[in-house]
PDB file of N, CA and C in Angstrom:
ATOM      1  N   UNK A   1      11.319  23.017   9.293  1.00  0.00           N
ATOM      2  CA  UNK A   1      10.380  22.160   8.581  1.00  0.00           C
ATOM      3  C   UNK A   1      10.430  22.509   7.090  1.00  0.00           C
ATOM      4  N   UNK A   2      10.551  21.211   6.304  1.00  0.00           N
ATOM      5  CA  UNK A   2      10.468  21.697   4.788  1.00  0.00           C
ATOM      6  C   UNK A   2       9.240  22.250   4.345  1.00  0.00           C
ATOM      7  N   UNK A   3       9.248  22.399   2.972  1.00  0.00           N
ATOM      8  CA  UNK A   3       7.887  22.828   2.449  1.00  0.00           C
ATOM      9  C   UNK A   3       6.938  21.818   2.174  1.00  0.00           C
ATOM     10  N   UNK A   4       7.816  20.805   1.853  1.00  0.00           N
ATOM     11  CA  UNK A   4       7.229  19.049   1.534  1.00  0.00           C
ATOM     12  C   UNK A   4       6.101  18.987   2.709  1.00  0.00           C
ATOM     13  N   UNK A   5       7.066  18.874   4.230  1.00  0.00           N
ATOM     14  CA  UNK A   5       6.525  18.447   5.044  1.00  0.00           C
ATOM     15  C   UNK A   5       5.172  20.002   5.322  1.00  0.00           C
ATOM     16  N   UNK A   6       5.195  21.262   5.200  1.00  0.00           N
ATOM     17  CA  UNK A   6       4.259  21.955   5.698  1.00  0.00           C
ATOM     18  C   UNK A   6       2.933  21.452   4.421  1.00  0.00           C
ATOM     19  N   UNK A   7       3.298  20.987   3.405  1.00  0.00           N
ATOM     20  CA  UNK A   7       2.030  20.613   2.685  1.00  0.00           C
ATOM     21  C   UNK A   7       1.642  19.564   3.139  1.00  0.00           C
ATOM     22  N   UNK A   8       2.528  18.463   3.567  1.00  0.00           N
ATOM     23  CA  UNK A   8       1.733  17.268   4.365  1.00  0.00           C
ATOM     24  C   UNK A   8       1.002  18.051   5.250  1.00  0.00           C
ATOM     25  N   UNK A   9       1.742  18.516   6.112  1.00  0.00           N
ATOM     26  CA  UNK A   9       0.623  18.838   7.284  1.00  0.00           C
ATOM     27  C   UNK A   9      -0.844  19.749   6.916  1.00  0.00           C
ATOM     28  N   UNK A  10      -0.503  20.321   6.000  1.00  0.00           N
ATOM     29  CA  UNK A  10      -1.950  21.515   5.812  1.00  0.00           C
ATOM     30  C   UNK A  10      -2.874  20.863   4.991  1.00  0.00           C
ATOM     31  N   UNK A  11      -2.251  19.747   4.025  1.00  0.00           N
ATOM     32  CA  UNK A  11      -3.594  19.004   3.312  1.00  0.00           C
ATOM     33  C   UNK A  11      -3.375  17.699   3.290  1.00  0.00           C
ATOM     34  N   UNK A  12      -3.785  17.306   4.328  1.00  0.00           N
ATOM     35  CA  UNK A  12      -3.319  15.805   4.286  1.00  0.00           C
ATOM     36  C   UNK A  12      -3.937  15.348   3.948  1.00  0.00           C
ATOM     37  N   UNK A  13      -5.475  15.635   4.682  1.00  0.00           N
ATOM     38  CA  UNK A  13      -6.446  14.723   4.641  1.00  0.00           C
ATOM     39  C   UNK A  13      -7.333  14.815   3.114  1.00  0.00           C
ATOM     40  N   UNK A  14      -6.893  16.175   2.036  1.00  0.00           N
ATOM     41  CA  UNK A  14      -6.850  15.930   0.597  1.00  0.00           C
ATOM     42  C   UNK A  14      -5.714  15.098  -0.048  1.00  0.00           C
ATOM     43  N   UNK A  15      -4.016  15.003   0.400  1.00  0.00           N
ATOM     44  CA  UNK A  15      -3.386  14.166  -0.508  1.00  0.00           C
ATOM     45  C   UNK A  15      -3.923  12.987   0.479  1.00  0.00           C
ATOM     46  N   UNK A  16      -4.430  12.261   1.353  1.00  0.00           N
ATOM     47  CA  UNK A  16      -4.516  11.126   1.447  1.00  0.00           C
ATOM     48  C   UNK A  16      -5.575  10.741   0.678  1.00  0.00           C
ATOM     49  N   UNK A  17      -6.903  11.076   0.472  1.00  0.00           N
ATOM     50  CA  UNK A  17      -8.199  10.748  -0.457  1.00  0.00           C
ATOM     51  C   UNK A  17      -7.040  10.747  -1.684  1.00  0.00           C
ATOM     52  N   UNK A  18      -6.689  11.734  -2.125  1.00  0.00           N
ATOM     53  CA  UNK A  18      -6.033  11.072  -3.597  1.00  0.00           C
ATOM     54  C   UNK A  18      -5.229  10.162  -3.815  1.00  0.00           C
ATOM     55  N   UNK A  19      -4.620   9.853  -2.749  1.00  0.00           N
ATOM     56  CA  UNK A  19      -3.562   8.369  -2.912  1.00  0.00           C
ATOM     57  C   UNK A  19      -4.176   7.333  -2.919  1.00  0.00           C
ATOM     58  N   UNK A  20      -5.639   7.172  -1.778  1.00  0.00           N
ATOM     59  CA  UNK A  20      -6.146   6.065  -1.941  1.00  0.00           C
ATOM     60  C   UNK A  20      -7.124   6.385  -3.276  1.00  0.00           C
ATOM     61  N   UNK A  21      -7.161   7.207  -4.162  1.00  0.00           N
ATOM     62  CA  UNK A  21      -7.897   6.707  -5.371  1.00  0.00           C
ATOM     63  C   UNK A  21      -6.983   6.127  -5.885  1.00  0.00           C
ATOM     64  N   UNK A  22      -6.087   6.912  -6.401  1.00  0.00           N
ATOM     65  CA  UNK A  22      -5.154   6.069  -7.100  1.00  0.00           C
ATOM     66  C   UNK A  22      -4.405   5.189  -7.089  1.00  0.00           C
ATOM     67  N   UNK A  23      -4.472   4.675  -5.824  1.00  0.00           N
ATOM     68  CA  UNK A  23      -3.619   3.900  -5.151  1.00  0.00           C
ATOM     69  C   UNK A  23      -4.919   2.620  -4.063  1.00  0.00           C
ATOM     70  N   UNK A  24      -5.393   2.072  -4.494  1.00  0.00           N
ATOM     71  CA  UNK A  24      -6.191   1.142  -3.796  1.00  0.00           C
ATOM     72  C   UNK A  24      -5.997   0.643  -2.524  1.00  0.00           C
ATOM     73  N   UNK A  25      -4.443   0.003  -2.841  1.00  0.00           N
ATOM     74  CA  UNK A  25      -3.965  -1.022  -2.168  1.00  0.00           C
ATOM     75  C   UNK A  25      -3.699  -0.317  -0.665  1.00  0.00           C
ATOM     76  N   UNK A  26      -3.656   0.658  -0.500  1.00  0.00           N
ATOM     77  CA  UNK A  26      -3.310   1.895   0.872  1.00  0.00           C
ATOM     78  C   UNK A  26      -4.485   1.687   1.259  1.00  0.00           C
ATOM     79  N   UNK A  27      -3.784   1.479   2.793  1.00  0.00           N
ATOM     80  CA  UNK A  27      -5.229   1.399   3.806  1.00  0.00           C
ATOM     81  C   UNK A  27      -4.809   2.867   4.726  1.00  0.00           C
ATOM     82  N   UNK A  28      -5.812   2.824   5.739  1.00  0.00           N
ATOM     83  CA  UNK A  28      -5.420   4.165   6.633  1.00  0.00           C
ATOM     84  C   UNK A  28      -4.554   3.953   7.545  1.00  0.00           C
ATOM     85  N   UNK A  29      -3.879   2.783   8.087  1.00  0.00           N
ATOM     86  CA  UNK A  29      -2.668   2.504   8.431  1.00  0.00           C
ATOM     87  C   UNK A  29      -1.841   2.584   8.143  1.00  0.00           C
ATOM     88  N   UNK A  30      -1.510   2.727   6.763  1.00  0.00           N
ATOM     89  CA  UNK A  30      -0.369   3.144   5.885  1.00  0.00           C
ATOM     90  C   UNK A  30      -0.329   4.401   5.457  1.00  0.00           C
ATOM     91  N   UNK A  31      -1.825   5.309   6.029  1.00  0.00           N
ATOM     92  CA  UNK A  31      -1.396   6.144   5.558  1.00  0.00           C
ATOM     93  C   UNK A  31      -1.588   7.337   6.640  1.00  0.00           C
ATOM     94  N   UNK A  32      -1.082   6.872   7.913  1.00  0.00           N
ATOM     95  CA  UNK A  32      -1.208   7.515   9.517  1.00  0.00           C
ATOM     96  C   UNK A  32      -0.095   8.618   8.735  1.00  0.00           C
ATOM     97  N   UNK A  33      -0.523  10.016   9.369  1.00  0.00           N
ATOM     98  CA  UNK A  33       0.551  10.728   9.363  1.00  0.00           C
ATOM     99  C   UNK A  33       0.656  11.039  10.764  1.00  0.00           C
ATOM    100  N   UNK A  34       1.889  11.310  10.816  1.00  0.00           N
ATOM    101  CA  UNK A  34       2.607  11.895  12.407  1.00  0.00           C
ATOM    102  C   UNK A  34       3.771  13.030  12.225  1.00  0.00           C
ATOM    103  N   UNK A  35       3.502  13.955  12.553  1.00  0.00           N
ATOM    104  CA  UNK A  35       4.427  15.263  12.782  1.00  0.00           C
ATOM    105  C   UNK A  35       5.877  14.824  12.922  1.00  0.00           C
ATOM    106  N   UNK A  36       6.565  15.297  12.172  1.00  0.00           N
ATOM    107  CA  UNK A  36       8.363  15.177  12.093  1.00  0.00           C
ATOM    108  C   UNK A  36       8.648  13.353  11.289  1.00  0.00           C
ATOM    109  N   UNK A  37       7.551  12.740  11.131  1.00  0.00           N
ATOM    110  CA  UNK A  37       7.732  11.294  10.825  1.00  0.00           C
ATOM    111  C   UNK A  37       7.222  11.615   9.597  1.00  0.00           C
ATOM    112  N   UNK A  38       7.725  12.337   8.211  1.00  0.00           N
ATOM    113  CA  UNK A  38       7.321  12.107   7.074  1.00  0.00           C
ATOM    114  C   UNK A  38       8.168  11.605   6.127  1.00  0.00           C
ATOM    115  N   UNK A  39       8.978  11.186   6.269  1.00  0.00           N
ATOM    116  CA  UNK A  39      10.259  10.299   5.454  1.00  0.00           C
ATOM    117  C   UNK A  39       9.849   8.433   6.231  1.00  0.00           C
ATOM    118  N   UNK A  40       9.303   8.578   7.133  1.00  0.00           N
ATOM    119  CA  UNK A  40       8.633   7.008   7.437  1.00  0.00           C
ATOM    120  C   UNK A  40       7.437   6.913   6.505  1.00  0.00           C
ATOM    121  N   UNK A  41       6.510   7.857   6.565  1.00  0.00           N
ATOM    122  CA  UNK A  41       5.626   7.963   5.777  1.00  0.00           C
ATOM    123  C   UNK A  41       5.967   7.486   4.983  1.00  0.00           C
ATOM    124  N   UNK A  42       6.811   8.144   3.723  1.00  0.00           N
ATOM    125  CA  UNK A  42       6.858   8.070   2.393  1.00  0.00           C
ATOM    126  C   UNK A  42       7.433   6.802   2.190  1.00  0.00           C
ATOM    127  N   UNK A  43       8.239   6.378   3.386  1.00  0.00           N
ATOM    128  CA  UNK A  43       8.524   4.784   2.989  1.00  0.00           C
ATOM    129  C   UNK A  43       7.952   3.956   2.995  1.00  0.00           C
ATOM    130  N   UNK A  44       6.536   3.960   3.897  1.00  0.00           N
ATOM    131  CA  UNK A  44       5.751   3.165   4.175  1.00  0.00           C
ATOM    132  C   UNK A  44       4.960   3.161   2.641  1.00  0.00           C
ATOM    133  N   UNK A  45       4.426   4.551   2.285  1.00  0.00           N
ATOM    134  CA  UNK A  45       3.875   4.381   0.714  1.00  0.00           C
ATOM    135  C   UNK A  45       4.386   3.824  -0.347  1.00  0.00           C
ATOM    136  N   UNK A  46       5.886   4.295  -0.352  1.00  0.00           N
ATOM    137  CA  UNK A  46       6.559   4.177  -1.288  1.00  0.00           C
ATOM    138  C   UNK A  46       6.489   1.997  -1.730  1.00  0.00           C
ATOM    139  N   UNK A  47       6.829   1.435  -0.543  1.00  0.00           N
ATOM    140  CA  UNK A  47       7.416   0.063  -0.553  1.00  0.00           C
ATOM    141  C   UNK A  47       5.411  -0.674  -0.739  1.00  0.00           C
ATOM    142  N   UNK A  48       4.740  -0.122  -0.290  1.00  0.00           N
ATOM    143  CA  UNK A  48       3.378  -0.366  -0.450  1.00  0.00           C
ATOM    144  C   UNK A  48       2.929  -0.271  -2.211  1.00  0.00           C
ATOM    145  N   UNK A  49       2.924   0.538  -2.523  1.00  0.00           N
ATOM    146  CA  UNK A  49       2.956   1.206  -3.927  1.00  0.00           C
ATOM    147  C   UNK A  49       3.760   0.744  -5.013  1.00  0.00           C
ATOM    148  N   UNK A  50       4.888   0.320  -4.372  1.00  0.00           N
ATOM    149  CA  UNK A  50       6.771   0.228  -5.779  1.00  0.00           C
ATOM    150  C   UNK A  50       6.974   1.261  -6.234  1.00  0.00           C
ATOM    151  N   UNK A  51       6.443   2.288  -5.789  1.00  0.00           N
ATOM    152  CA  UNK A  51       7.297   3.799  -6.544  1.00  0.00           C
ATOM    153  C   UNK A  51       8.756   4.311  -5.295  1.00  0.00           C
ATOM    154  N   UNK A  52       9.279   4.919  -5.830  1.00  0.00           N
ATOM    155  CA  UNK A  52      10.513   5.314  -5.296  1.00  0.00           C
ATOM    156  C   UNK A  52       9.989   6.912  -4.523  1.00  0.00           C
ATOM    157  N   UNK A  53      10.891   7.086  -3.381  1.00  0.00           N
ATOM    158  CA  UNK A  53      10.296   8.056  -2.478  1.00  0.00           C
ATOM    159  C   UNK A  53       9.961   9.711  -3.148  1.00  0.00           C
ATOM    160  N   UNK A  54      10.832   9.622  -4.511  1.00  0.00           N
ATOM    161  CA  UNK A  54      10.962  11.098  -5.428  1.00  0.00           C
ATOM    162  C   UNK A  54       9.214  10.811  -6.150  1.00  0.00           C
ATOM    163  N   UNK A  55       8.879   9.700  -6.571  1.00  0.00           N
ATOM    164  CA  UNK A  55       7.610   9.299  -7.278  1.00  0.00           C
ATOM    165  C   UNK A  55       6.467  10.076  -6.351  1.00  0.00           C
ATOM    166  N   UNK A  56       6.731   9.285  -5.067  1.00  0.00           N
ATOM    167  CA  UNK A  56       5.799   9.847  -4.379  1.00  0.00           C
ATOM    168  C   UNK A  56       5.693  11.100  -3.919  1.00  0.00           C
ATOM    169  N   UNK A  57       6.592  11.699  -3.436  1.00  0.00           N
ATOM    170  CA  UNK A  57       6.512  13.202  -3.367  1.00  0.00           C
ATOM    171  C   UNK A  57       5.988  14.106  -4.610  1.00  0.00           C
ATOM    172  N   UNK A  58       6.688  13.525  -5.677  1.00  0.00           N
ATOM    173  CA  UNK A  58       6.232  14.366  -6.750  1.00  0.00           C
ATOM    174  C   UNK A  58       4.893  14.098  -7.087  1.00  0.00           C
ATOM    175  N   UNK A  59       3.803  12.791  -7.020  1.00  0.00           N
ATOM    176  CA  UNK A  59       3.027  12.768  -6.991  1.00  0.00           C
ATOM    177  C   UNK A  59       1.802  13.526  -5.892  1.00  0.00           C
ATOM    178  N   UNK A  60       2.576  13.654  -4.612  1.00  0.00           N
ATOM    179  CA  UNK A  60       1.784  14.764  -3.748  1.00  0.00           C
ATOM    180  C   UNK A  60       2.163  15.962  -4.101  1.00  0.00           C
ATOM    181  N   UNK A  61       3.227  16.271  -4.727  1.00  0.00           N
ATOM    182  CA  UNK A  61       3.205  17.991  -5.214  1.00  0.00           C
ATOM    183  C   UNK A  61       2.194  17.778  -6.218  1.00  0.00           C
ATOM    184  N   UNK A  62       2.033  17.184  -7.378  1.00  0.00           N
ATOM    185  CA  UNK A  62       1.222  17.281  -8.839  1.00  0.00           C
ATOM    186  C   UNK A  62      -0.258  17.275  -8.122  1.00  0.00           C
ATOM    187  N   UNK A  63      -0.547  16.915  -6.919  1.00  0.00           N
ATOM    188  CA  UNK A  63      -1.830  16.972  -6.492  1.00  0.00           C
ATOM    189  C   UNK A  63      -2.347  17.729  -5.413  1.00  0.00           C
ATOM    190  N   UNK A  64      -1.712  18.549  -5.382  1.00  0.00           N
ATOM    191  CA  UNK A  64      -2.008  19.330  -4.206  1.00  0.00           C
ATOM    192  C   UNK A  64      -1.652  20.790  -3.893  1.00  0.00           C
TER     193      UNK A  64
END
């Protein structure tokens, strides 16, 4: 498991409150996490959002 993915898992439920501030348009369907499925994740944000999958990661590292 990467490090990416052990910070999804240990604060999710803080980077998800910050995506939906900054990010409105994210509902909690888009923003289901599931164990070993975090590259679906980020696509699901990413194409929701228009940022590219590096945007978003780097935006959950800068916040978390």
């Amino acid at each position: 498991m990467s490090a990416f993915s052990d910070k999804l898992k240990g604060n999710w439920n803080e980077v998800k409150g910050k995506l939906k501030q900054e990010y409105a348009e994210l509902t909690d369907n888009d923003l289901m996490y599931k164990e070993g499925k975090e590259d679906e994740l980020l696509g699901n944000i990413q194409q929701k959002i228009g940022k590219t999958k590096q945007e978003v990661k780097d935006f959950i590292d800068s916040c978390c």
